[in-house]
Protein backbone atom coordinates (compact mmCIF):
# COMPACT_ATOMS: atom_id res chain seq x y z
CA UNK A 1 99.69 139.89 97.14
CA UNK A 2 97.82 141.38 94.10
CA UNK A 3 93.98 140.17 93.67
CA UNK A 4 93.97 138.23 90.51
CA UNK A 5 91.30 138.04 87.48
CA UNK A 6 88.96 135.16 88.35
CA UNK A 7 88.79 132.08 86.07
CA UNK A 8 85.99 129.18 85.98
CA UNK A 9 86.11 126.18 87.74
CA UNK A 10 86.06 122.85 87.47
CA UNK A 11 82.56 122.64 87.19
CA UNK A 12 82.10 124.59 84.28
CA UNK A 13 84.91 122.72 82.17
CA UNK A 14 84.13 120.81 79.33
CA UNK A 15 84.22 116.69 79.57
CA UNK A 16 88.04 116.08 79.87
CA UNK A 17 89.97 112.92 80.47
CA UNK A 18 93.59 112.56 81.61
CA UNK A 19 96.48 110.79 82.93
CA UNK A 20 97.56 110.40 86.53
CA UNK A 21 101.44 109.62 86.70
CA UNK A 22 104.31 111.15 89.01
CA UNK A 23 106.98 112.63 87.42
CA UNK A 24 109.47 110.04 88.96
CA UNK A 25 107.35 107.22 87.38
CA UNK A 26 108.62 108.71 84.33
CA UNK A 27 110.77 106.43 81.49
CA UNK A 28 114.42 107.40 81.47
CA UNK A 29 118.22 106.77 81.46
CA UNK A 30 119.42 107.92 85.33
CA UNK A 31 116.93 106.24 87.78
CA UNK A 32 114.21 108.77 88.12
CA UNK A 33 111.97 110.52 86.22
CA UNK A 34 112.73 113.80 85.53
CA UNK A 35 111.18 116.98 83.80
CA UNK A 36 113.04 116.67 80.39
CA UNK A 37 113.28 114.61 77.72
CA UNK A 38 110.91 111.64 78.39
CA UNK A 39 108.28 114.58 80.19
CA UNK A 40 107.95 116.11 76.89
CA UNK A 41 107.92 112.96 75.02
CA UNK A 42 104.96 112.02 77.63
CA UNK A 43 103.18 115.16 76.95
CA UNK A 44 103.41 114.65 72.64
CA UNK A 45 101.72 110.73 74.25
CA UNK A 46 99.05 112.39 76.32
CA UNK A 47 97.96 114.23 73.13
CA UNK A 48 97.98 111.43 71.01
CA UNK A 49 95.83 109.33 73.27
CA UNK A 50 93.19 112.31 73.37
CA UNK A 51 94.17 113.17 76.79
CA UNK A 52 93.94 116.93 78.01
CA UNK A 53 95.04 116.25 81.77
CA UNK A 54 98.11 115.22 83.37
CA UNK A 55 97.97 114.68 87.22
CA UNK A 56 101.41 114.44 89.18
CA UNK A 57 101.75 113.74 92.91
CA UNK A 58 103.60 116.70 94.56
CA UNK A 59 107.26 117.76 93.45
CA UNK A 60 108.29 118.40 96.82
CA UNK A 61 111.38 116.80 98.53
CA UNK A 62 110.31 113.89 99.76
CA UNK A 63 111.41 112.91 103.60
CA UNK A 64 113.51 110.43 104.07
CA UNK A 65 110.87 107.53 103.24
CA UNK A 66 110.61 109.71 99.68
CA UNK A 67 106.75 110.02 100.44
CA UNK A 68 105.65 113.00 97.89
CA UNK A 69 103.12 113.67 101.04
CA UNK A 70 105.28 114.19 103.68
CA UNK A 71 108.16 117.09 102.65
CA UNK A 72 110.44 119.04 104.33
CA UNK A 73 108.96 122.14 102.39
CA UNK A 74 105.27 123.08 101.13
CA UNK A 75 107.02 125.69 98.17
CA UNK A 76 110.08 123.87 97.35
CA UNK A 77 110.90 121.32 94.40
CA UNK A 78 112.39 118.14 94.39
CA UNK A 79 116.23 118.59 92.60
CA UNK A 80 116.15 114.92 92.37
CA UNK A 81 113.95 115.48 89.37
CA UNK A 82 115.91 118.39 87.43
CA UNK A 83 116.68 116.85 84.25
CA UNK A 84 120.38 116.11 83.91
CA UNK A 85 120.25 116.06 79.99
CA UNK A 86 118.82 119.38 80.05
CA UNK A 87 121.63 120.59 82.39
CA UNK A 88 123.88 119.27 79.50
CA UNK A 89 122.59 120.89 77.00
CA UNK A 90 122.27 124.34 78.45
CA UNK A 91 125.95 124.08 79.34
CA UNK A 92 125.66 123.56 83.92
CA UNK A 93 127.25 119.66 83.06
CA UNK A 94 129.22 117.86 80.19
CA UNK A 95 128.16 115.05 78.61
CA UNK A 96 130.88 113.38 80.53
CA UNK A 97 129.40 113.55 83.62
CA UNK A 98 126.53 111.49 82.57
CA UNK A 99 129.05 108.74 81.06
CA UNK A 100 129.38 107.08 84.31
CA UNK A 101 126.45 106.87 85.68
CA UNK A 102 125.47 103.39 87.28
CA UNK A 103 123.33 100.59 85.94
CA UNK A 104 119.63 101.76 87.07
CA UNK A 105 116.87 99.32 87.08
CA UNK A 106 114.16 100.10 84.42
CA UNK A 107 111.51 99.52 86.16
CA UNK A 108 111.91 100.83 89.96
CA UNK A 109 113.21 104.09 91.52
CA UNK A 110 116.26 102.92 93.78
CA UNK A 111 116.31 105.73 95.70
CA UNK A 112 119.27 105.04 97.82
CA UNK A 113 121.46 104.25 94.74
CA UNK A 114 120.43 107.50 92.77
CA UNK A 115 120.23 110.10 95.40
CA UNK A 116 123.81 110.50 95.94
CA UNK A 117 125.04 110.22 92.20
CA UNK A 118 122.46 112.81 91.27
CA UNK A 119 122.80 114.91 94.45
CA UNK A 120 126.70 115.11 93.28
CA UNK A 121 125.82 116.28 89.85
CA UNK A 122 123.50 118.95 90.86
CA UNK A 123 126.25 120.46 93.35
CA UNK A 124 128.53 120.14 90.24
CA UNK A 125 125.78 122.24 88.23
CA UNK A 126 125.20 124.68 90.80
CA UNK A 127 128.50 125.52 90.32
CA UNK A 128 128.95 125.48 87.08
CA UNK A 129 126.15 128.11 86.67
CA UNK A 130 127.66 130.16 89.49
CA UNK A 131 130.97 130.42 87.70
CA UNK A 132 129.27 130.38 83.70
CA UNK A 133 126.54 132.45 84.50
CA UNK A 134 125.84 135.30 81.98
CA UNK A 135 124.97 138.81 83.61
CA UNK A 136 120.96 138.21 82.06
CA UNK A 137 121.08 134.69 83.63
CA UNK A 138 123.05 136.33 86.80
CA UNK A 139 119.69 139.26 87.34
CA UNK A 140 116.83 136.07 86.34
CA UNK A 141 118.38 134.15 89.21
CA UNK A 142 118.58 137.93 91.62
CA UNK A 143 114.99 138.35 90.37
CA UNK A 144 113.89 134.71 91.28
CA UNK A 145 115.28 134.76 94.55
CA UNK A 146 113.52 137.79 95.38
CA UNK A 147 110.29 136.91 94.21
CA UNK A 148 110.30 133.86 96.37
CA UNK A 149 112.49 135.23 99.21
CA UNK A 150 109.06 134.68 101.08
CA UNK A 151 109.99 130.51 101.57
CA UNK A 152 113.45 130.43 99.69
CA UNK A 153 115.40 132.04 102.61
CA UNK A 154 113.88 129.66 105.09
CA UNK A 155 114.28 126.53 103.00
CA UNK A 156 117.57 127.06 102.28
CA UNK A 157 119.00 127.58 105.69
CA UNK A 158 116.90 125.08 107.32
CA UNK A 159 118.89 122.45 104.92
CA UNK A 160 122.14 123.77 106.10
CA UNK A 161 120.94 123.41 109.91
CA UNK A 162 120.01 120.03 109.03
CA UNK A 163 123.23 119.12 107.20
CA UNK A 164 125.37 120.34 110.27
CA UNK A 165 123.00 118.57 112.68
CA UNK A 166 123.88 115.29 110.88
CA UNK A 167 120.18 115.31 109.08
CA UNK A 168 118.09 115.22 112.70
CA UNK A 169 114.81 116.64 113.28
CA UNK A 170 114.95 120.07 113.73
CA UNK A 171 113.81 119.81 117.66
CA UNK A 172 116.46 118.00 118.47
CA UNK A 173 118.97 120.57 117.22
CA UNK A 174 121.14 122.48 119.13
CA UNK A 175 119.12 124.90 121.45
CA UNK A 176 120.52 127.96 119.55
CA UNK A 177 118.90 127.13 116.06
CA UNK A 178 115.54 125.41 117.37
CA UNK A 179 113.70 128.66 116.87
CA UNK A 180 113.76 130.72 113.51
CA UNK A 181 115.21 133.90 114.09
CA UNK A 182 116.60 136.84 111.68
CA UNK A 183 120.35 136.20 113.44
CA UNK A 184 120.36 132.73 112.53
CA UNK A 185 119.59 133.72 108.40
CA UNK A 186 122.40 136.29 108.96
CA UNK A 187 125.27 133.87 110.63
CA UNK A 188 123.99 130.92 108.41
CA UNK A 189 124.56 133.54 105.56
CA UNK A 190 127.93 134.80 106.29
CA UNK A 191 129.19 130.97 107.00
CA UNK A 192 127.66 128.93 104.10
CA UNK A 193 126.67 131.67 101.45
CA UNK A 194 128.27 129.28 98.36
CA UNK A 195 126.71 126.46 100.28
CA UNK A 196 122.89 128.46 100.38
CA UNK A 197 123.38 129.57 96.59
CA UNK A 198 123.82 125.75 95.53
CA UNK A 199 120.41 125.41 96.94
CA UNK A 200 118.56 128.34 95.48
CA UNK A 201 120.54 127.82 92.16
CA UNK A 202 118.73 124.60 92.26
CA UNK A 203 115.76 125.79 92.91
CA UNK A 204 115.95 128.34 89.45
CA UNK A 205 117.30 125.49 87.88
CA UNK A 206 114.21 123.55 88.28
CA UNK A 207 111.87 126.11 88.08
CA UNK A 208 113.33 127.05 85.04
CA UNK A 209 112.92 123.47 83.38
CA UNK A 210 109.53 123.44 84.88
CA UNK A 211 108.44 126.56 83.20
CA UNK A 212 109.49 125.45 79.73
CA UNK A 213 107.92 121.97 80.73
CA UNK A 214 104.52 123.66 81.19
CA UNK A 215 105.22 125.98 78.42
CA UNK A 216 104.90 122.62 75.86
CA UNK A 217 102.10 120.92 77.75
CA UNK A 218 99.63 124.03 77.29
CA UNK A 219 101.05 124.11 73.90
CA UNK A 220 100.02 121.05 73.10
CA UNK A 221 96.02 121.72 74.73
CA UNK A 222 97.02 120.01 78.01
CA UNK A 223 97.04 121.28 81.52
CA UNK A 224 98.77 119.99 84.54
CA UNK A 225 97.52 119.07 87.87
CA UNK A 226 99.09 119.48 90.44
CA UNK A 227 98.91 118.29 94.09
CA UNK A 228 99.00 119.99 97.94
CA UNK A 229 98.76 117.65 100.72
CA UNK A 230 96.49 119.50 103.51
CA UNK A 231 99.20 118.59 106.38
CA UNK A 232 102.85 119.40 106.37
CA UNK A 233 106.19 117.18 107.75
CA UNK A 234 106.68 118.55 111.34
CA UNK A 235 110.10 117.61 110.03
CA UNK A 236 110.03 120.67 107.65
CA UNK A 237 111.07 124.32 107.08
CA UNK A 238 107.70 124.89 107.02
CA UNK A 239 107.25 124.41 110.64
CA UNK A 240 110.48 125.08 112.03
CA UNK A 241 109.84 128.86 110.63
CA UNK A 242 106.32 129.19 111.25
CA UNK A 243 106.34 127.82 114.66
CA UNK A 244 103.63 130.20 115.85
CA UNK A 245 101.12 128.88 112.81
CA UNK A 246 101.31 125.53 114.40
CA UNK A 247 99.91 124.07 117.56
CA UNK A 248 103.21 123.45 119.74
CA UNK A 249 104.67 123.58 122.76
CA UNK A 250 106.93 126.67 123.86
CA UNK A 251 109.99 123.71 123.33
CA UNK A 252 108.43 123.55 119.61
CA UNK A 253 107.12 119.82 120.49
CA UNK A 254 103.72 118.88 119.00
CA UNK A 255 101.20 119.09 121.40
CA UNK A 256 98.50 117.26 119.30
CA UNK A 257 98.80 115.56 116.03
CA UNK A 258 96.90 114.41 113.20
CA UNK A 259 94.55 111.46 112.61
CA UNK A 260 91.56 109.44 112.14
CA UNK A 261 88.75 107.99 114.29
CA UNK A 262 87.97 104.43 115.13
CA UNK A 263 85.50 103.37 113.04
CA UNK A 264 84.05 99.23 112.17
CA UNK A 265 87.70 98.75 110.15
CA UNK A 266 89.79 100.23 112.60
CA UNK A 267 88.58 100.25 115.72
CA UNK A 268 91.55 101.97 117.48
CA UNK A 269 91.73 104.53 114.70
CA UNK A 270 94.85 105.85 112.93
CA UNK A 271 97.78 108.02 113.74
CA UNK A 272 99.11 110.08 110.84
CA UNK A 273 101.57 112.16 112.83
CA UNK A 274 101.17 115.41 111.25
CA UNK A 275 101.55 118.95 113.12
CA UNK A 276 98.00 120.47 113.34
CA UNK A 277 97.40 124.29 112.32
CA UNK A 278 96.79 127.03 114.91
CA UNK A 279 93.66 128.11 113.01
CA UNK A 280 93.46 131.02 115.37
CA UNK A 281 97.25 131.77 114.44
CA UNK A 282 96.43 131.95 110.73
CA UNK A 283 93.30 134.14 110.77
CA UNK A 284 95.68 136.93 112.50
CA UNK A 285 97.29 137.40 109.37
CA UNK A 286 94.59 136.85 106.93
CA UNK A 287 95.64 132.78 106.02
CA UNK A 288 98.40 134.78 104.98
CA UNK A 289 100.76 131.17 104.83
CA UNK A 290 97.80 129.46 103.03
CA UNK A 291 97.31 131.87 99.76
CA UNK A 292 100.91 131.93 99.54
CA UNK A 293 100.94 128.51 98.96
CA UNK A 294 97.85 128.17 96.54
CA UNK A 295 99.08 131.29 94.87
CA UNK A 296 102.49 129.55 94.39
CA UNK A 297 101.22 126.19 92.68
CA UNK A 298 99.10 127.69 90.80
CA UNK A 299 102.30 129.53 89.49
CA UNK A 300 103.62 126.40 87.76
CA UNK A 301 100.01 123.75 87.01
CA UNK A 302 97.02 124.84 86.00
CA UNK A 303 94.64 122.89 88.39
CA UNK A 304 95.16 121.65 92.09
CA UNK A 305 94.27 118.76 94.05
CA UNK A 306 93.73 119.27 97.78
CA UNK A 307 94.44 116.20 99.66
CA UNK A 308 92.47 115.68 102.36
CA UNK A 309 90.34 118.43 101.59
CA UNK A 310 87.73 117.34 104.23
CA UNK A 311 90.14 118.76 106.81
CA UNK A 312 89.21 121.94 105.92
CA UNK A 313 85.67 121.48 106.91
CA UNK A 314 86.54 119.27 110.47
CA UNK A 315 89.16 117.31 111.60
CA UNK A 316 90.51 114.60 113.68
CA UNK A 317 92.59 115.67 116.39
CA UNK A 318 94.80 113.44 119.12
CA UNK A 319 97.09 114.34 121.71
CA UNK A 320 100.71 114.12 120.59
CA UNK A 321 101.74 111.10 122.82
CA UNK A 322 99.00 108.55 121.24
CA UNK A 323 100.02 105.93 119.40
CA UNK A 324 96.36 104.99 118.38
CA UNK A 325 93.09 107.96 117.18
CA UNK A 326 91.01 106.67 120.53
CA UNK A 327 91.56 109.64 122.19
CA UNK A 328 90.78 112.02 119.60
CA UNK A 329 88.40 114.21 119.07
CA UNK A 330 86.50 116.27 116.17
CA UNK A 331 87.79 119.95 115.45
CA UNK A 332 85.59 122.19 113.11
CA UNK A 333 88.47 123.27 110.47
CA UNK A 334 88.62 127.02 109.16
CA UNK A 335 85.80 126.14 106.60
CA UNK A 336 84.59 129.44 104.54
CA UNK A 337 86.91 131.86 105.84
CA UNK A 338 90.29 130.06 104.42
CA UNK A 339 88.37 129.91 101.02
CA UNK A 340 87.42 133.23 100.84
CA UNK A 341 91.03 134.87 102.29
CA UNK A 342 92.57 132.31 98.89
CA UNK A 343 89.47 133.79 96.87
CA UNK A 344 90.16 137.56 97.46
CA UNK A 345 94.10 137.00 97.48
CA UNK A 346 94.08 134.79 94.13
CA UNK A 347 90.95 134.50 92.29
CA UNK A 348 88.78 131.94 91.98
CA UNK A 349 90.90 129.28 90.44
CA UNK A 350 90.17 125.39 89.35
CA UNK A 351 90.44 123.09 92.41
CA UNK A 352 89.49 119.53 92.74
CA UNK A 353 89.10 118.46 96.28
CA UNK A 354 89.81 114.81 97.69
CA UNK A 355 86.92 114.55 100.11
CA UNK A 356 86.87 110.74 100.98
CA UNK A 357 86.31 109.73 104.21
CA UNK A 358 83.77 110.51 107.43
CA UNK A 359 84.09 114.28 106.64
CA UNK A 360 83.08 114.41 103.34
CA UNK A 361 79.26 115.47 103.91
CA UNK A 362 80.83 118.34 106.20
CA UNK A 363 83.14 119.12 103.19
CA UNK A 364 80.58 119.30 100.40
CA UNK A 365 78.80 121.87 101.87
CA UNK A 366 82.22 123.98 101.71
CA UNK A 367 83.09 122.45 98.11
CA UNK A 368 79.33 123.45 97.36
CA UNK A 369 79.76 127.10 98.11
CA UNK A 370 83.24 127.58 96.40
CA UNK A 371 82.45 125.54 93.25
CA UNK A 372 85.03 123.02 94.25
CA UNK A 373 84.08 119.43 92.80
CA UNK A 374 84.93 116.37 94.54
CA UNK A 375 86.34 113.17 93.71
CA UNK A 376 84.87 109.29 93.21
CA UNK A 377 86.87 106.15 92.62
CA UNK A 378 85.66 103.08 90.88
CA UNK A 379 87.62 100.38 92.62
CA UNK A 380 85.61 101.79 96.05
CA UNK A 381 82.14 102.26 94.63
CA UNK A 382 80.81 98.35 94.11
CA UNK A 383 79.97 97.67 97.55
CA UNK A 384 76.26 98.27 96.95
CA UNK A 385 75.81 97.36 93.18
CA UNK A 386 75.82 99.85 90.45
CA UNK A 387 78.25 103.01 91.08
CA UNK A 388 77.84 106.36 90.49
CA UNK A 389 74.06 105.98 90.12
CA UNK A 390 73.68 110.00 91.65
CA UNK A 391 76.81 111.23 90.59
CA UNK A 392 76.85 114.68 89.44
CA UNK A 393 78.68 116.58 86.71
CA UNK A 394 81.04 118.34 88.86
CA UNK A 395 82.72 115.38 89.31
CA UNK A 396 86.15 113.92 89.08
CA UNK A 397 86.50 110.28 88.51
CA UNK A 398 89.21 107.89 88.75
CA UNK A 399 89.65 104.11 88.68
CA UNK A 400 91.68 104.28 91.29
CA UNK A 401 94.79 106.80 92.76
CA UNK A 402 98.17 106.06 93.57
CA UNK A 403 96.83 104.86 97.38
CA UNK A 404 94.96 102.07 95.69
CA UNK A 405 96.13 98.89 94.20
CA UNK A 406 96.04 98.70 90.15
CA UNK A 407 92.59 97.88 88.70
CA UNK A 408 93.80 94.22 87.69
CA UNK A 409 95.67 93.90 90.97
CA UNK A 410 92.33 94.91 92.74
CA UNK A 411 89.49 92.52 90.86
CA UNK A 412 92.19 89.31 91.10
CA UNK A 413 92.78 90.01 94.50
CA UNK A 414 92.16 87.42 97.11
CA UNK A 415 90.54 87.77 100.15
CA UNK A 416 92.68 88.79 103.43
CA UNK A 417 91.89 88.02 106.87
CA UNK A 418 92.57 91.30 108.70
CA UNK A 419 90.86 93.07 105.79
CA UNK A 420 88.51 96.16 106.26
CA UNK A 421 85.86 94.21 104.57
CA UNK A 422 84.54 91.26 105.49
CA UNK A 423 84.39 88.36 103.28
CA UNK A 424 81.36 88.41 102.21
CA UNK A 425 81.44 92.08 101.19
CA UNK A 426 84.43 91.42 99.42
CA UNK A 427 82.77 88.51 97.23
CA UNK A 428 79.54 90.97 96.53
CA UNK A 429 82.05 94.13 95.48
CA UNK A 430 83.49 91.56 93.09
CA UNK A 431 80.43 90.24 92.07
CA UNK A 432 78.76 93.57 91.41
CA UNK A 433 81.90 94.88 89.36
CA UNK A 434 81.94 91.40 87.13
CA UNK A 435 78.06 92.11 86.56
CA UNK A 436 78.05 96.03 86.03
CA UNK A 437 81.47 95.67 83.54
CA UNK A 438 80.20 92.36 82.15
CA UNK A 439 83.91 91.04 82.78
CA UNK A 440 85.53 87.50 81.89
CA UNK A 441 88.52 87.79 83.57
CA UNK A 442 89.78 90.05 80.52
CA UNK A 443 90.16 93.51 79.94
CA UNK A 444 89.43 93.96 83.52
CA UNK A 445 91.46 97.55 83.25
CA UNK A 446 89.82 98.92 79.79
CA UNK A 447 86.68 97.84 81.08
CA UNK A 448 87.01 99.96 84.37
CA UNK A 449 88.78 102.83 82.22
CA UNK A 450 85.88 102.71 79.47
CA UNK A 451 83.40 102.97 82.57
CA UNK A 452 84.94 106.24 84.17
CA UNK A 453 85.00 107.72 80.90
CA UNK A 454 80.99 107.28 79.89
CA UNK A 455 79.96 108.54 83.41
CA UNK A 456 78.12 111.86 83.96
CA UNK A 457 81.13 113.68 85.22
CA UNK A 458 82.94 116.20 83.63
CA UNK A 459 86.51 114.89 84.69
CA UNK A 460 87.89 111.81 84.09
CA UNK A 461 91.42 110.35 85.60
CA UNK A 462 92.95 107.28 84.84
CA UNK A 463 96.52 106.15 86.51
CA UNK A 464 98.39 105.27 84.02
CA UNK A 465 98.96 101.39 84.93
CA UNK A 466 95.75 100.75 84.38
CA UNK A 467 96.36 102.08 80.53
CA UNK A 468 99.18 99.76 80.65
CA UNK A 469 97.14 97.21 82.07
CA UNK A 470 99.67 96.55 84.61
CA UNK A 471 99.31 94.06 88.19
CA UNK A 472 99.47 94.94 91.78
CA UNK A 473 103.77 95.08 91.43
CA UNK A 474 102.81 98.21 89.45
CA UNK A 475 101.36 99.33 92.86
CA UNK A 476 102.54 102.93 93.41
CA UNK A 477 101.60 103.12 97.69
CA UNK A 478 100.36 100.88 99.98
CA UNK A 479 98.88 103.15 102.72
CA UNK A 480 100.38 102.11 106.75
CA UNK A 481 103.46 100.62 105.19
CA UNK A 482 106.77 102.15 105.11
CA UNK A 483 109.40 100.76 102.60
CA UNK A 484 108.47 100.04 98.95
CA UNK A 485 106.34 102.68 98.11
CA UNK A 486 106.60 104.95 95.47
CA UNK A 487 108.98 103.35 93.30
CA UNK A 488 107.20 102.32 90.40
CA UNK A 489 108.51 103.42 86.71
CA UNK A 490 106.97 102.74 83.31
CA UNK A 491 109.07 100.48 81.59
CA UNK A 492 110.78 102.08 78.03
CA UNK A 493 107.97 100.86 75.16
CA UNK A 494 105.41 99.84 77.18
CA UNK A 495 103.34 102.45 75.99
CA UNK A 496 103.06 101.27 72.37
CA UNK A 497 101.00 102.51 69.37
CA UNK A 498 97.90 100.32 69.71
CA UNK A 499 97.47 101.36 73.48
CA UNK A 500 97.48 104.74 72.38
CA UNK A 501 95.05 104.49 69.90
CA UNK A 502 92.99 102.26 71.68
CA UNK A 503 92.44 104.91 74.74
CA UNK A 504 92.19 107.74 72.03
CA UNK A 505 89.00 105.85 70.34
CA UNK A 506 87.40 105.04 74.01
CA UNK A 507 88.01 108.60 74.62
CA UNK A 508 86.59 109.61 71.28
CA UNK A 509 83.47 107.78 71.91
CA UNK A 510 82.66 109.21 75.20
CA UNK A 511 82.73 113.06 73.84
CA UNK A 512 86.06 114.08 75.66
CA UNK A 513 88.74 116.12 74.69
């Protein structure tokens, strides 16, 4: 991998504001949001409400609970979100094949009743271009296999392995295909090859959307964020191929996992179920798998987000057969040396770093040394009167993200027993936020938005149902729950004219761009 010209940070970016919302939350005719159309009509929005950010969640597949955090690849792209108009108009479908599509609802992402419409299409697609293909769109697609041969290969036969293993976990395949091996890409190859095109034609397909996506967004004076989870699916090409990067046994079972410690609101901690790194392992080879997969975000957005950046600094570790963090036990994380193998391979690029959590002192230190800034939300920062009283310009600031509850959902909630707060502390956080915002019960969401945007950071987020001004059914995750997450859409016309120009003035007024 080439060493790259450096570019500035975060820190040393002028005061921007911008939208969080995931590309399947998206307006549209077939379900899902998708990269076409009503993305580009999103991105002329973003500039007319004096927006110059767009955060998305990652455009991974999804696993089979179609959590954006929890893939069954690190480089791949969702096909799900391939825009089926644009597959129309550069000739892979016929307008025909969008005539009977089923009634979607508006408002949610019904997974189970899109995946297997869509899934149809973009085999019919795939072949389409394989037959259609002109000899310059024949060598782009050569050329963009090669390029990414790296994770493509992998990906591509690791689907196939799961398709004939009836879509099980990879360690419970047959014994033959349980470890990666050059003999299994060669007899996958010779027995699905039209089956492993679909999926790399796919993969162009998107990328190539993507591209001219990103093309119109920096066009227009806005840049994309995008988003890498720290932690990858066990349940994933990733792992299944890089067995050796991983901490496993010599069966490929986890032999710890990922986690948090007890603390005063859980006291038997939490169990996230995530492989953990061989940090050993990836030092051999330089972090060789981790600039790979910087260097190949960074190849379609123009910032990232680390998730659970503190990881990098320590970590939680448990042994793989816990169902509860008591066991655990703090592991000092790869810290400078990661950063400066990503810094020599790539550059020093803009990253933003989620650092909430225990860890986060640990992980300012790192963020400190690599110009990395960190992140504050509003909805968590009442608890002991005025927020952000020693916040600093290299600074990101949200309202809230897609793991907390809407800004109007959060100030009308009521109190829960069970809660991580007690009731009392729950009052005062209200009471603080109804003092500091001088709230009536209206507003609630412009007065949280206007807030973010006057502080003394240089970044400003806002999810976009708090523009909308939306309740807690516009929830996007509810964090420990399984099953109605991550199917919330913006409604057609909710965005009208007078919430545009009402963000554009707040935005105006607190010198943003």
């Amino acid at each position: 991998m080439k060493n790259h010209k450096s570019e500035p940070s975060l820190i040393t970016m002028d005061r921007k504001s911008g939208i969080l919302l995931h590309i399947t939350s998206l307006p549209g005719k077939y379900g899902i949001g998708e990269i076409g159309p009503s993305a580009f009509q999103f991105i002329d929005d973003l500039s007319e409400m004096g927006q110059s950010l767009w955060q998305i969640l990652p455009s991974n597949p999804p696993d089979k609970d179609n959590c954006p955090y929890s893939a069954e690849s690190a480089f791949a792209n969702n096909p799900l979100l391939i825009s089926l108009e644009l597959l129309v108009r550069d000739g892979w479908l016929s307008a025909d094949d969008l005539g009977m599509a089923p009634e979607f609802n508006s408002d949610l992402v019904e997974f189970d009743l899109i995946k297997k419409w869509r899934l149809d299409l973009m085999t019919k697609a795939a072949n389409s271009f394989r037959i259609n293909r002109s000899n310059l769109q024949f060598k782009q697609f050569l050329d963009y296999c090669n390029q990414n041969e790296y994770w493509l290969q992998n990906y591509s036969v690791f689907n196939i392995l799961k398709k004939i293993h009836n879509s099980e976990n990879w360690i419970n395949w047959n014994s033959k295909y349980k470890t990666f091996s050059k003999d299994i890409l060669n007899q996958v190859q010779d027995a699905h090859s039209q089956e492993l095109d679909d999926i790399k034609i796919l993969q162009y397909l998107f990328d190539c959307q993507w591209s001219e996506l990103k093309f119109y967004a920096n066009s227009k004076g806005i840049q994309i964020i995008g988003d890498i989870p720290i932690y990858v699916s066990f349940n994933s090409a990733d792992v299944w191929a890089n067995q050796s990067l991983f901490k496993l046994s010599n069966k490929g079972d986890m032999i710890v996992q990922s986690g948090t410690p007890p603390d005063i609101f859980i006291e038997t901690g939490q169990i996230w179920g995530h492989p953990i790194y061989d940090w050993v392992e990836h030092r051999k080879n330089n972090f060789e798998w981790w600039t790979s997969r910087i260097a190949h975000l960074f190849q379609r957005v123009d910032i990232v987000r680390i998730d659970h950046f503190n990881g990098f600094a320590k970590f939680w570790e448990v042994p793989a057969e816990d169902d509860n963090g008591t066991r655990g036990y703090w592991v000092k994380g790869p810290g400078e040396t990661l950063f400066n193998a990503i810094t020599n391979q790539i550059g020093r690029k803009p990253i933003l770093a989620e650092d909430l959590g225990e860890a986060s002192k640990n992980a300012a230190v790192l963020r400190g040394k690599f110009g990395i800034p960190g992140i504050k939300i509003l909805q968590m920062s009442f608890g002991n009167g005025h927020p952000f009283d020693s916040m600093s310009e290299d600074t990101v600031v949200y309202t809230g993200t897609h793991d907390n509850d809407t800004s109007i959902g959060w100030y009308n909630a009521e109190f829960e027993n069970g809660s991580t707060q007690s009731e009392q502390e729950f009052l005062n956080e209200r009471k603080h936020a109804k003092n500091v915002l001088n709230l009536d019960g209206h507003d609630v969401n412009w007065k949280m938005v206007e807030f973010i945007l006057n502080a003394n950071a240089n970044t400003s987020i806002i999810p976009m149902q708090d523009v909308l001004g939306l309740d807690s059914s516009a929830r996007m995750n509810l964090p420990g729950t399984v099953g109605g997450n991550w199917e919330w859409r913006m409604s057609p016309g909710t965005l009208t004219q007078e919430i545009k120009q009402h963000l554009r003035q707040l935005t105006e007024n607190s010198n943003r761009t």
